[in-house]
Protein backbone atom coordinates (compact mmCIF):
# COMPACT_ATOMS: atom_id res chain seq x y z
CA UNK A 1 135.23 12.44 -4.41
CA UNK A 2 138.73 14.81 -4.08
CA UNK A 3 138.53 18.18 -4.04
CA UNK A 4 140.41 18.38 -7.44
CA UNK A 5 137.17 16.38 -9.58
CA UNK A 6 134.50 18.76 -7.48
CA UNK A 7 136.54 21.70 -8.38
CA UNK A 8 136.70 20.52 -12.19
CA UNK A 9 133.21 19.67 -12.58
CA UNK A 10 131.84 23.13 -10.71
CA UNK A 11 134.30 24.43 -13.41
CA UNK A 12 133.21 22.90 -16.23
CA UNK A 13 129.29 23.50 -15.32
CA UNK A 14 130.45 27.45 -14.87
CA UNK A 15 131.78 27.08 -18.50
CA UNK A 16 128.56 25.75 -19.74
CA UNK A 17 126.63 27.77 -18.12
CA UNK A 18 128.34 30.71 -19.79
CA UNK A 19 128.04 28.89 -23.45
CA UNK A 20 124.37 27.31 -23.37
CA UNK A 21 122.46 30.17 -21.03
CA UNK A 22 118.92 28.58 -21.85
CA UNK A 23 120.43 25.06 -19.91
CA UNK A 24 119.64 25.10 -15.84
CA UNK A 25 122.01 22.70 -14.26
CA UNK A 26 120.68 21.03 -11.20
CA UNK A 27 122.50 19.03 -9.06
CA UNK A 28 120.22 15.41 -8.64
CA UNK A 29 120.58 11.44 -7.98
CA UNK A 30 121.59 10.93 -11.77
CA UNK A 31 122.77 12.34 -14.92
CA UNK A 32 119.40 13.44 -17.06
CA UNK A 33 118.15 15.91 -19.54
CA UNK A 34 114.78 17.27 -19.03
CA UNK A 35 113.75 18.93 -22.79
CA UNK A 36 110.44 20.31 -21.18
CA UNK A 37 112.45 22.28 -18.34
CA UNK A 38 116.03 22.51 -20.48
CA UNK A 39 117.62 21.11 -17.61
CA UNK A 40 120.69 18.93 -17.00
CA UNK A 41 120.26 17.02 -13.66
CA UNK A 42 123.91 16.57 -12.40
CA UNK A 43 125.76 13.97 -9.74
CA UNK A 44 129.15 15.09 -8.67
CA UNK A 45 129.74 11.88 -6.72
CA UNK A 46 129.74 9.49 -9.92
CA UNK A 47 132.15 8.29 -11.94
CA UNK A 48 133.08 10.21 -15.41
CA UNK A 49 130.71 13.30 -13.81
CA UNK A 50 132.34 15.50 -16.48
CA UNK A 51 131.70 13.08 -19.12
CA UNK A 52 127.93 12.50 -18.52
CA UNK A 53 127.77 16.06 -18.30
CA UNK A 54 128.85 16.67 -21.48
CA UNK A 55 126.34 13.77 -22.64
CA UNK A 56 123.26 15.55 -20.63
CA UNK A 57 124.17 18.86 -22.63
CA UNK A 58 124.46 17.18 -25.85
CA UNK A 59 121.15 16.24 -25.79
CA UNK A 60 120.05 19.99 -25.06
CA UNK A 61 122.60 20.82 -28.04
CA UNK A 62 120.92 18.10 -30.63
CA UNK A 63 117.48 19.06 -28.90
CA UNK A 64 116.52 15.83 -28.14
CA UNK A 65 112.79 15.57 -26.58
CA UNK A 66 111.03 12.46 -27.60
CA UNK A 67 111.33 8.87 -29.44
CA UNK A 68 108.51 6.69 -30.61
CA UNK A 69 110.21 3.59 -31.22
CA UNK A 70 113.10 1.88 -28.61
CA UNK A 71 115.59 1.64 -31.42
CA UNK A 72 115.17 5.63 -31.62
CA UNK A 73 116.33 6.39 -28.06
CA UNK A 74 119.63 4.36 -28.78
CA UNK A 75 120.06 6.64 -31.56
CA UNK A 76 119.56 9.59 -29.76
CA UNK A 77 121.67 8.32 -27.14
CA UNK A 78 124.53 7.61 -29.42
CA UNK A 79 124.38 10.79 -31.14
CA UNK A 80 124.48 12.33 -27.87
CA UNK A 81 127.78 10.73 -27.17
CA UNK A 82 129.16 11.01 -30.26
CA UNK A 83 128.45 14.84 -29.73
CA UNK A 84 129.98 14.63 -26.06
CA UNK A 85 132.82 13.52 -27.89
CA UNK A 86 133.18 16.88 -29.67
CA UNK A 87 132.28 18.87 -26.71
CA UNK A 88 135.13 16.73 -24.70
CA UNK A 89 137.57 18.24 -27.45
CA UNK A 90 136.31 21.91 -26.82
CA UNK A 91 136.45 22.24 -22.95
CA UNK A 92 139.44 19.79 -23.07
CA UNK A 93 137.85 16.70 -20.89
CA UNK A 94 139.49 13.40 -21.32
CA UNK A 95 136.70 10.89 -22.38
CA UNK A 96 136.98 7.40 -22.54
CA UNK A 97 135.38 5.36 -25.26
CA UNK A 98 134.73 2.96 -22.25
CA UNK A 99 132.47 4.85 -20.93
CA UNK A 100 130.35 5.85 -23.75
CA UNK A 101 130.44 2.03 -24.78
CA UNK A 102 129.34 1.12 -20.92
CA UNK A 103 126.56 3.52 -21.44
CA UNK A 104 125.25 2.98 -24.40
CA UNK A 105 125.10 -1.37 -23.26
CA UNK A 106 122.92 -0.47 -21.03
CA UNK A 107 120.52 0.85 -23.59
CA UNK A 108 121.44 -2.17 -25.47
CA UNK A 109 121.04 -4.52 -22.60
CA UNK A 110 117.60 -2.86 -22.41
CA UNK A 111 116.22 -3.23 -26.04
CA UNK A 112 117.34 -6.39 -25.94
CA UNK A 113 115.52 -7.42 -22.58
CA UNK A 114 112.08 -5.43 -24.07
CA UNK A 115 112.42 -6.88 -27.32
CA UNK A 116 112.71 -10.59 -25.97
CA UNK A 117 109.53 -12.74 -26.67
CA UNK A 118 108.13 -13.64 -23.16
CA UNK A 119 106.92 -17.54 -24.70
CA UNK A 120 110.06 -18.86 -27.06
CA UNK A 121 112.32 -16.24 -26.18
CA UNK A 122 112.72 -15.30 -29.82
CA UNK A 123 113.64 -11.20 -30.59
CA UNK A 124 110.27 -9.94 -31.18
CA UNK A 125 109.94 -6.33 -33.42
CA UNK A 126 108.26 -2.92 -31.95
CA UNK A 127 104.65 -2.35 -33.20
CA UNK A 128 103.91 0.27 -31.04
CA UNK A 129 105.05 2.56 -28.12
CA UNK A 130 104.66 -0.08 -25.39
CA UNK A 131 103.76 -3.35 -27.56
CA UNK A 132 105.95 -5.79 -29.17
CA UNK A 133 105.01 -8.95 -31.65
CA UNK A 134 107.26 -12.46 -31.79
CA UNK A 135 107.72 -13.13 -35.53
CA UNK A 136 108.45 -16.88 -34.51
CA UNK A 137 105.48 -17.24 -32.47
CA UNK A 138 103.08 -14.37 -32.92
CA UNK A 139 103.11 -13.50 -29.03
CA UNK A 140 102.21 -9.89 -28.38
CA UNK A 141 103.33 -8.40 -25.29
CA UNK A 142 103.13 -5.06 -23.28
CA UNK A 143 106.01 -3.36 -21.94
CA UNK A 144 106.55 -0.66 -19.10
CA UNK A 145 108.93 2.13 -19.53
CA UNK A 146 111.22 0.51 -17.39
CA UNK A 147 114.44 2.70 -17.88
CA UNK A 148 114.89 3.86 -14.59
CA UNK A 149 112.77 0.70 -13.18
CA UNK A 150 112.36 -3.17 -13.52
CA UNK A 151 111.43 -3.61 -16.76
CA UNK A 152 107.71 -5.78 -16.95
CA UNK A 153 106.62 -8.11 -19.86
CA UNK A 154 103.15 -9.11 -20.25
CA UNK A 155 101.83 -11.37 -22.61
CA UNK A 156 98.97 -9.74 -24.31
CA UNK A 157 97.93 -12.27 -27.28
CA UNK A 158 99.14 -15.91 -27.24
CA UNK A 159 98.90 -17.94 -30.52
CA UNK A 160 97.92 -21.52 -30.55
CA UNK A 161 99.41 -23.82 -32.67
């Protein structure tokens, strides 16, 4: 990464620092919010740093902490970006719709894959935290958390036709 970005992004986290005093900024592997410690993990060396930043602090900004339902964290996630969006205005970052779009797929991608009934392939619906049901076919199958890992579907309940 040129020294220019680096120099933007220290910057920028200076700026926040200054505006949201109750945020720690620590510099990690990825871009994440922690709600229980209030603190934005950072990455210099990725693409659109400044812009995930200003995601990660939008979700300290909206205080975002927990989701019971998968269609809620693609909620939270959008209104995160769509509040990155403003902050992008404020501290003057350029950021592209691209890659809030790219982002939020892979949430998408990720419903999508938990959601997908393990026996006829059908979208199944949420019934709770870690279980979903197959309207076509009744299946009921576990899921693991799986955002940051390989995402595992087990077939809890088959029905028999």
């Amino acid at each position: 990464m040129g020294a220019t970005t680096m120099r933007s992004i220290s910057s920028l986290i200076h700026k926040l620092k200054t505006d949201y005093p109750e945020v720690s900024f620590v510099k990690g592997d990825v871009f994440a919010w922690s709600p229980e410690t209030q603190t934005v993990f950072y990455n210099n060396d990725i693409p659109h740093a400044s812009a995930l930043l200003l995601h990660e602090v939008s979700h300290s900004i909206l205080e975002h902490s927990q989701y019971r339902r998968d269609v809620e964290l693609l909620a939270l996630e959008t209104a995160a970006w769509d509040k990155a969006y403003e902050l992008a205005q404020v501290y003057h970052i350029a950021l592209n719709t691209d890659t809030a779009e790219d982002n939020l797929d892979t949430y998408r991608d990720w419903l999508h894959a938990r959601s997908t009934c393990p026996e006829c392939t059908a979208n199944g619906y949420q019934i709770n935290q870690y279980h979903y049901q197959c309207p076509a076919c009744t299946t009921i199958w576990k899921v693991n958390e799986a955002r940051v890992c390989e995402l595992r579907r087990r077939t809890v309940q088959r029905t028999t036709k």
